[in-house]
N, C-alpha and C. Protein backbone atom coordinates (compact mmCIF):
# COMPACT_ATOMS: atom_id res chain seq x y z
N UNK A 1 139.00 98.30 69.33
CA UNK A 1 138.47 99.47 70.00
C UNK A 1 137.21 99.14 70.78
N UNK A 2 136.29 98.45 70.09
CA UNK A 2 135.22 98.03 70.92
C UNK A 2 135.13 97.22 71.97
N UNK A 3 136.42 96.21 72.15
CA UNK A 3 136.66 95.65 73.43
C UNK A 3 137.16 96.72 74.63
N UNK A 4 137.78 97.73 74.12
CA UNK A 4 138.37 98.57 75.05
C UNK A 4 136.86 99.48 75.64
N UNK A 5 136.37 99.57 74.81
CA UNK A 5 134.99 100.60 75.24
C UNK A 5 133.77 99.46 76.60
N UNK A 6 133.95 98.07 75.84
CA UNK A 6 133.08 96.98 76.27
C UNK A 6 133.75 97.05 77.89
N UNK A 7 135.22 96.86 78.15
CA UNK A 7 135.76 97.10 79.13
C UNK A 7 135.49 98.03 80.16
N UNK A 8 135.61 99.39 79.41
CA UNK A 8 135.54 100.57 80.43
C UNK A 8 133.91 100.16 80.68
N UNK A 9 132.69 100.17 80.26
CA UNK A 9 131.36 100.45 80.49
C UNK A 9 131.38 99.21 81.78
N UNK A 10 131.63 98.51 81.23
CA UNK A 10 131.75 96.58 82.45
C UNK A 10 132.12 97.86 83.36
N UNK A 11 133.43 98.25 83.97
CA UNK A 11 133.91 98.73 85.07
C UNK A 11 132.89 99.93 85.80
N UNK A 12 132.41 101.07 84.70
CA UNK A 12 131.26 102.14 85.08
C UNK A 12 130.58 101.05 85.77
N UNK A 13 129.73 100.21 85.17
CA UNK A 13 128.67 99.67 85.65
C UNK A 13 128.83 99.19 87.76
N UNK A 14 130.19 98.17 87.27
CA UNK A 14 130.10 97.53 88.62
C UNK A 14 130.80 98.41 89.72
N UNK A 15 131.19 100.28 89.18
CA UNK A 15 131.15 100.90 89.92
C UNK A 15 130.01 101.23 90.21
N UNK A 16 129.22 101.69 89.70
CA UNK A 16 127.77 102.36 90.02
C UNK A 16 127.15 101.34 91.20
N UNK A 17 127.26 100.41 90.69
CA UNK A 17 126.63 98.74 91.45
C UNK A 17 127.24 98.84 92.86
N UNK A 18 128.30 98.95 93.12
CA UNK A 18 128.77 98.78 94.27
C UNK A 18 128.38 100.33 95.29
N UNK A 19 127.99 101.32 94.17
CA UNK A 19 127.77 102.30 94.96
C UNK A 19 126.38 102.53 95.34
N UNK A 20 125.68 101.87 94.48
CA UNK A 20 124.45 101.70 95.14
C UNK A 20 124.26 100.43 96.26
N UNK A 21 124.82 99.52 96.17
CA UNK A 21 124.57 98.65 97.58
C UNK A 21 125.28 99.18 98.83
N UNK A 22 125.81 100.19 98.47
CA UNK A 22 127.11 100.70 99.85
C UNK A 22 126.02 102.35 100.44
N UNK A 23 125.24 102.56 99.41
CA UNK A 23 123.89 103.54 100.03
C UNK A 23 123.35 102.95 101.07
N UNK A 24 123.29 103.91 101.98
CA UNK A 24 122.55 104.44 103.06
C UNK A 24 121.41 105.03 103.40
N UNK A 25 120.05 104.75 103.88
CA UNK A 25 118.95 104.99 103.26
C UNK A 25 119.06 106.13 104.00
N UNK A 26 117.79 107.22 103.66
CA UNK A 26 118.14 108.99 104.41
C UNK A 26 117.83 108.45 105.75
N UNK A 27 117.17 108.16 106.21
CA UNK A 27 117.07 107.91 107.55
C UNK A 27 116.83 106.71 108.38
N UNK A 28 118.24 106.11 107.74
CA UNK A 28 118.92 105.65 108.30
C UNK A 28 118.24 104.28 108.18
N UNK A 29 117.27 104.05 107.42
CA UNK A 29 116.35 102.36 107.87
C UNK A 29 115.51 102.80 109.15
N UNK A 30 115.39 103.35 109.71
CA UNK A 30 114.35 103.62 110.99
C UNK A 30 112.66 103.62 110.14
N UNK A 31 111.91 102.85 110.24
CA UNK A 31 110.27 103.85 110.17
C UNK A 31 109.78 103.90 111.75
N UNK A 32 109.17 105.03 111.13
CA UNK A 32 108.30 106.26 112.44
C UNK A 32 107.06 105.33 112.65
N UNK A 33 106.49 105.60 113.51
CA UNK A 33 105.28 104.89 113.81
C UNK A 33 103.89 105.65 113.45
N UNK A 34 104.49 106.91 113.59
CA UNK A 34 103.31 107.93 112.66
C UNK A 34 103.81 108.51 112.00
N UNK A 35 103.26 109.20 110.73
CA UNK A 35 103.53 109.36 109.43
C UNK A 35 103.73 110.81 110.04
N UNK A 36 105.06 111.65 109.46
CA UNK A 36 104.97 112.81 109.30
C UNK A 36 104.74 113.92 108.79
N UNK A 37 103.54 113.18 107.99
CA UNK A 37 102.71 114.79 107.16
C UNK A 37 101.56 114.67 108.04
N UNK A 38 100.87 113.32 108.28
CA UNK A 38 99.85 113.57 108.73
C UNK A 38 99.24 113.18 110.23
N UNK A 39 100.55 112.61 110.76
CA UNK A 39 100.34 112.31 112.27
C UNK A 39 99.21 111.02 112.36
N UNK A 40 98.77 110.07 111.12
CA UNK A 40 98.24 109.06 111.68
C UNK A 40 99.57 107.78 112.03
N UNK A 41 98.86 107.33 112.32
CA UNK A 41 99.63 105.87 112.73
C UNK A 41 100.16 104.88 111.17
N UNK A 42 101.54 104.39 111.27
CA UNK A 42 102.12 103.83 109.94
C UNK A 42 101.39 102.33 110.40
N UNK A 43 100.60 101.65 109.68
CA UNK A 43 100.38 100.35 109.63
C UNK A 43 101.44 99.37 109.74
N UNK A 44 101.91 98.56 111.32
CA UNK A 44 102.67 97.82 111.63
C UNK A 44 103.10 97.00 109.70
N UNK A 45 102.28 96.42 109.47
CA UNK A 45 102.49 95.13 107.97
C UNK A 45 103.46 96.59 107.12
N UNK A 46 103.11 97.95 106.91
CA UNK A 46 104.06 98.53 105.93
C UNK A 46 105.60 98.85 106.88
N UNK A 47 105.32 98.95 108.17
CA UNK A 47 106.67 98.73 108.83
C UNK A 47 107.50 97.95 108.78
N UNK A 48 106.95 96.78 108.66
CA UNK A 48 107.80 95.43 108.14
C UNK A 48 108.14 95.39 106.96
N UNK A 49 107.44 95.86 106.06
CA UNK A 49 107.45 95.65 104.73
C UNK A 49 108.80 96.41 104.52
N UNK A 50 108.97 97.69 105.04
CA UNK A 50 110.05 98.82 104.58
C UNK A 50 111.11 98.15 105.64
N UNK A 51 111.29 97.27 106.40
CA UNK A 51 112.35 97.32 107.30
C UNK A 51 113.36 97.31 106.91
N UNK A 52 114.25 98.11 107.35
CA UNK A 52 115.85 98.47 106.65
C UNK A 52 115.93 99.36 106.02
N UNK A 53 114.93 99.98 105.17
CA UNK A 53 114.67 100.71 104.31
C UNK A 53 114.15 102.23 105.02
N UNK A 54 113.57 101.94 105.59
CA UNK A 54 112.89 103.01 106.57
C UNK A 54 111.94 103.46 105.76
N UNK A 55 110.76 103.88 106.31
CA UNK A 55 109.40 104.69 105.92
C UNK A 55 109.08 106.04 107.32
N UNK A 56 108.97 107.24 106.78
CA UNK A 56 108.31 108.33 107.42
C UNK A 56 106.77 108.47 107.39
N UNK A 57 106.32 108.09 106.69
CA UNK A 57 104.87 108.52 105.62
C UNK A 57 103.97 107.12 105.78
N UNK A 58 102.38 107.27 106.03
CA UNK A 58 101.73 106.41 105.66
C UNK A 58 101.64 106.17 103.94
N UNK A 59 100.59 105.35 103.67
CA UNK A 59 100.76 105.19 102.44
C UNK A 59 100.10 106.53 101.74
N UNK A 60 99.28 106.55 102.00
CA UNK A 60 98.75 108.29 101.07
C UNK A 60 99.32 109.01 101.25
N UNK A 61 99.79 109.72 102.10
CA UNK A 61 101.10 111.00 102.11
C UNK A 61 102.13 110.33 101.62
N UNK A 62 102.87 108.96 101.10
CA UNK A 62 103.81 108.80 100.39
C UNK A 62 103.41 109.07 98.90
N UNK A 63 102.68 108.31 98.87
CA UNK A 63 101.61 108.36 97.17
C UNK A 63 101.70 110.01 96.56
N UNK A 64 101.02 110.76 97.49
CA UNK A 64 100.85 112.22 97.54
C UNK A 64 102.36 113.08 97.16
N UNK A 65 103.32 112.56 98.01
CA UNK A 65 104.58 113.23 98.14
C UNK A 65 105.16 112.43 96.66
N UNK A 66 104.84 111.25 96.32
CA UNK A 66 106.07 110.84 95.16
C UNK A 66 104.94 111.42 94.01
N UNK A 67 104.10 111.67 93.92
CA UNK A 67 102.87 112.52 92.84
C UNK A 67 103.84 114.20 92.30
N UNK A 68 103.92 114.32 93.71
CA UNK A 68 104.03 115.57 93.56
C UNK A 68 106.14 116.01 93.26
N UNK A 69 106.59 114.63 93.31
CA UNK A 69 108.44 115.11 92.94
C UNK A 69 108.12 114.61 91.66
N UNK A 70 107.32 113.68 91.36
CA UNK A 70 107.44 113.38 89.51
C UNK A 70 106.98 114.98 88.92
């Protein structure tokens, strides 16, 4: 029985796995060049840093915004 359980969880897993590398970031991998809470300028080095990933937000309005969904 426990091989059969060891089985199914293996399969959950490298479903989940494949569904997270097949995600699509919300927008799309693009970052903005100014942050959209606060209209300053995104620091070129965190543009790079997020590339692919995309960033909207400088770093304090991100800080601020992930403060405030925890």
């Amino acid at each position: 029985m426990a091989d059969e359980v060891d089985i199914a969880n293996e399969n959950v897993l490298k479903h989940v796995e494949q569904m997270l590398a097949a995600r699509q970031p919300a927008n799309g991998g693009v970052c903005a060049e100014e942050c959209e809470d606060c209209g300053e300028p995104i620091p070129e080095a965190r543009r790079l840093a997020l590339a692919g990933r995309g960033c909207l937000r400088c770093i304090e309005c991100q800080g601020y915004h992930d403060r405030r969904r925890a």
